[in-house]
C-alpha atoms as a PDB file:
ATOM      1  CA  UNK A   1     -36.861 -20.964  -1.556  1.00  0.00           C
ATOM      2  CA  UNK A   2     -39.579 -19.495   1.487  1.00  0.00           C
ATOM      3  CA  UNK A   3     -37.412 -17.471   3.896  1.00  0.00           C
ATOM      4  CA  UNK A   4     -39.513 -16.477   7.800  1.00  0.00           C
ATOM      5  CA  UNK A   5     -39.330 -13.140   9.074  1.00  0.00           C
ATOM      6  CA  UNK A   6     -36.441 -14.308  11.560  1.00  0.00           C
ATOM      7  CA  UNK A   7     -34.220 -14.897   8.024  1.00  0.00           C
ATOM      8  CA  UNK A   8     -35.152 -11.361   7.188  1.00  0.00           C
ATOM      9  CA  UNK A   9     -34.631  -9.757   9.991  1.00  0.00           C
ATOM     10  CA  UNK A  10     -31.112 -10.883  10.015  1.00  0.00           C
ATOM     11  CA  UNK A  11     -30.650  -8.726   6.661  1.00  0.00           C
ATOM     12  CA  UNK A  12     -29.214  -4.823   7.915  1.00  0.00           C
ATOM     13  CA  UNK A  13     -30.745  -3.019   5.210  1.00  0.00           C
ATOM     14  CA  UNK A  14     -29.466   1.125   5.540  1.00  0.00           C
ATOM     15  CA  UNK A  15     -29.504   4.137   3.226  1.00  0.00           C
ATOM     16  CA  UNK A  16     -26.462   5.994   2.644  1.00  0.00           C
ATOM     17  CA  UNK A  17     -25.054   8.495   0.817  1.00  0.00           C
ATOM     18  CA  UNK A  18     -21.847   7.798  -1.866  1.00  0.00           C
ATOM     19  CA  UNK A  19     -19.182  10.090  -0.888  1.00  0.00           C
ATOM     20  CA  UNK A  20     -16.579   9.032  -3.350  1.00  0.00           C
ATOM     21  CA  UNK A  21     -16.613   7.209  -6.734  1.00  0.00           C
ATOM     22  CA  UNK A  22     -13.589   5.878  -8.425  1.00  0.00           C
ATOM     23  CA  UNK A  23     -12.698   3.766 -11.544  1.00  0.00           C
ATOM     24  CA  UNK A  24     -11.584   0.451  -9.960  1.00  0.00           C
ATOM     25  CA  UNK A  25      -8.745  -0.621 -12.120  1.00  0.00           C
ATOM     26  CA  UNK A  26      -8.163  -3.964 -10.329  1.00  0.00           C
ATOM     27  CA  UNK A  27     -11.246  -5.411 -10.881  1.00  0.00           C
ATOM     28  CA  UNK A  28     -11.235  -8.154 -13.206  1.00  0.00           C
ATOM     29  CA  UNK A  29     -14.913  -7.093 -14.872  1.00  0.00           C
ATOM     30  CA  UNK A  30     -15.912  -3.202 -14.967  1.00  0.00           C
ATOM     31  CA  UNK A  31     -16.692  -1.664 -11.927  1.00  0.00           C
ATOM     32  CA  UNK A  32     -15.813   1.595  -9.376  1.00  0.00           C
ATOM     33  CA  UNK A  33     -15.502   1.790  -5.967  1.00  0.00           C
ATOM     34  CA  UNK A  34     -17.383   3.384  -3.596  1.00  0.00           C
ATOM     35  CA  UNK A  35     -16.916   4.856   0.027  1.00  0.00           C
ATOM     36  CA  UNK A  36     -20.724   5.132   1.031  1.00  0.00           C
ATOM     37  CA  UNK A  37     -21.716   7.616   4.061  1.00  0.00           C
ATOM     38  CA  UNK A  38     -23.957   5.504   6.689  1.00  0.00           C
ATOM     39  CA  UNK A  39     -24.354   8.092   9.111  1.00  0.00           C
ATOM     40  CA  UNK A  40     -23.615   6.620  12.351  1.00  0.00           C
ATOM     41  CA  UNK A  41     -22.011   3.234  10.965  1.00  0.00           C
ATOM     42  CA  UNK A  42     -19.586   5.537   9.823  1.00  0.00           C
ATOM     43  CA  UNK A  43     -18.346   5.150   5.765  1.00  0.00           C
ATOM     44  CA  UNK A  44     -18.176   1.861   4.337  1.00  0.00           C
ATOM     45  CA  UNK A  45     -16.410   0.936   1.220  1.00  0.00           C
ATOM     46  CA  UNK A  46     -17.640  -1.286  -1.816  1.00  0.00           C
ATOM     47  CA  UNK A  47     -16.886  -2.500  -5.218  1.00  0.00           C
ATOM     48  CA  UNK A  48     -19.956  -1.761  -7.495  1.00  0.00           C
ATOM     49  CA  UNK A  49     -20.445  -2.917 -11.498  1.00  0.00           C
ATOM     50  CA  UNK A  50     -22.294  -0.386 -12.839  1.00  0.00           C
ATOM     51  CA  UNK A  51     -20.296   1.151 -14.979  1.00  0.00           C
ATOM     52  CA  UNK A  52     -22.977   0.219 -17.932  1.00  0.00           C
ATOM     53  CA  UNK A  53     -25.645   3.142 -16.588  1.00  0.00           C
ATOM     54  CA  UNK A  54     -22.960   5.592 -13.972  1.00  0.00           C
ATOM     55  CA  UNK A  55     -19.768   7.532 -14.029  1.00  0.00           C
ATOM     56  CA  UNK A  56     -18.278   8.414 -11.130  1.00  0.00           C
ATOM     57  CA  UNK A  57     -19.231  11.719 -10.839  1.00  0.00           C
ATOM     58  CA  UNK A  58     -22.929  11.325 -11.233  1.00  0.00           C
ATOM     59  CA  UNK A  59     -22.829   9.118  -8.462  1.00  0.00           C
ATOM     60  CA  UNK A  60     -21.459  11.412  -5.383  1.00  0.00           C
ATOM     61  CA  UNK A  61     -24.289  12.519  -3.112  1.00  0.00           C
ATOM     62  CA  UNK A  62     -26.979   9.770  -4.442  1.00  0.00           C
ATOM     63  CA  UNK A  63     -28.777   8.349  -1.624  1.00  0.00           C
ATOM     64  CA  UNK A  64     -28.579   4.226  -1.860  1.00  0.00           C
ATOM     65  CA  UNK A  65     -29.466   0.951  -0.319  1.00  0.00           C
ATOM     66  CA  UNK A  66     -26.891  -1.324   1.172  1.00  0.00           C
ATOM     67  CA  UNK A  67     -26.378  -4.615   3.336  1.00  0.00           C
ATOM     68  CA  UNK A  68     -24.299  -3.866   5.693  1.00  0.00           C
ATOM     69  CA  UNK A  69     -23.957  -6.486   7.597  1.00  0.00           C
ATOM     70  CA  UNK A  70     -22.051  -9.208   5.084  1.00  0.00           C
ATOM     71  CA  UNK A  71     -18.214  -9.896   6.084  1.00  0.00           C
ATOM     72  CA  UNK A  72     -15.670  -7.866   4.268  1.00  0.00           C
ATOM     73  CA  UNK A  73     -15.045  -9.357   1.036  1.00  0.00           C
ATOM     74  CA  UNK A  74     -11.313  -9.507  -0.957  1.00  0.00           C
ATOM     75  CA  UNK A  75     -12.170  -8.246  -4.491  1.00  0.00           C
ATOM     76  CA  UNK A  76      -8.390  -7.924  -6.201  1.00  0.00           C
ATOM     77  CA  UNK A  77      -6.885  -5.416  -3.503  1.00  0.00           C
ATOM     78  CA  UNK A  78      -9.744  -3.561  -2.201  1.00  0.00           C
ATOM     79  CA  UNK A  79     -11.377  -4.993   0.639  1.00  0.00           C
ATOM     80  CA  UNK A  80     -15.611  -4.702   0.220  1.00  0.00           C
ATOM     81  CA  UNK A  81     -17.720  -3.691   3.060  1.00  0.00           C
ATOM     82  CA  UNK A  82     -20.908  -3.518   1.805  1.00  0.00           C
ATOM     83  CA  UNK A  83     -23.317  -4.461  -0.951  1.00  0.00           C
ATOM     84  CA  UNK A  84     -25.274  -2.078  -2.726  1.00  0.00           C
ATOM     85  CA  UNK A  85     -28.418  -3.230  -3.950  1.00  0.00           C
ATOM     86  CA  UNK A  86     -29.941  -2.691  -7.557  1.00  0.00           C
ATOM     87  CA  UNK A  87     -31.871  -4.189 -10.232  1.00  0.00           C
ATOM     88  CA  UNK A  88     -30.017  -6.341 -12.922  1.00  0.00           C
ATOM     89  CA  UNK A  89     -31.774  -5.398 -16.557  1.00  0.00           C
ATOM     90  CA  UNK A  90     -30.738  -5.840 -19.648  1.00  0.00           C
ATOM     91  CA  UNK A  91     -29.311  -2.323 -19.787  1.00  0.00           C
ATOM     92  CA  UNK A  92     -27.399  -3.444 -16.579  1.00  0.00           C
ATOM     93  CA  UNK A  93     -27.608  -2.491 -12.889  1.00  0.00           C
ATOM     94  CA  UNK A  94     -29.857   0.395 -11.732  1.00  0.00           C
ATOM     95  CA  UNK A  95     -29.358   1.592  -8.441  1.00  0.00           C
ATOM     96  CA  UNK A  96     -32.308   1.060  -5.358  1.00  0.00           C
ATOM     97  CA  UNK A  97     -32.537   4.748  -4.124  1.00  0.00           C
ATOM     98  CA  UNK A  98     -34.696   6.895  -1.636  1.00  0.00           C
ATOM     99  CA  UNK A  99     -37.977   8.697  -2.769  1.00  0.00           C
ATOM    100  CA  UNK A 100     -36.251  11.783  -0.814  1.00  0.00           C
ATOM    101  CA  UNK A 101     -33.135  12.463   1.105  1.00  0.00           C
ATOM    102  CA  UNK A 102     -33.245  10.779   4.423  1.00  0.00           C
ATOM    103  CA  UNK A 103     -31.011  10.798   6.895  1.00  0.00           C
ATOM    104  CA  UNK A 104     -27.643   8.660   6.213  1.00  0.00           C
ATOM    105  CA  UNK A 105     -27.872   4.826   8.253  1.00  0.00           C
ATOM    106  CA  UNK A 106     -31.727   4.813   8.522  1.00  0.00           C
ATOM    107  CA  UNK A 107     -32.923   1.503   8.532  1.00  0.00           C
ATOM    108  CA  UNK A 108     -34.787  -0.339   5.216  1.00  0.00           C
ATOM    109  CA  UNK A 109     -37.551  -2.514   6.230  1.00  0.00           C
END
């Protein structure tokens, strides 16, 4: 399915940096959660599964790409503000990330 450039723009595509990383224990399939740094949008919280290719602490301070503009989502008792964006392989999820550290809440486009 085609989308325009008024679909896209409607995406709020920001870089931010994971502050915290934790073993979500709640979640019914593998996963952490994650309290990501957007700079002015302040931090946002998510549930990630990528436990396949990350542990927790490798992932404080990496740079990533979010939506941030999706409705909180209920995922067991954690409440999702975000979705981080990566590829699915067959080794599972790899994180999109910056080239270089930019500054947290820029804009993706």
């Amino acid at each position: 399915m085609a989308i325009n450039w008024d679909d896209f723009k409607k995406i709020d595509l920001r870089v931010g940096t994971i502050s915290k990383a934790e073993v979500f224990k709640e979640a019914r399939n593998p996963a952490y959660k994650l309290f990501i740094d957007f700079g002015e949008l302040g931090v946002k919280k998510t549930s990630a599964q990528i436990t396949e290719k990350y542990k927790p602490d490798t992932l404080v301070g990496k740079q990533v790409i979010a939506v941030v503009n999706f409705p909180p989502k209920q995922i067991a008792n954690f409440m999702s503000e975000c979705l981080v964006l990566g590829t699915l392989g067959k080794d599972g999820v790899t994180l999109l990330t910056t080239d270089e550290e930019v500054l947290n809440g820029l804009k993706v486009g």
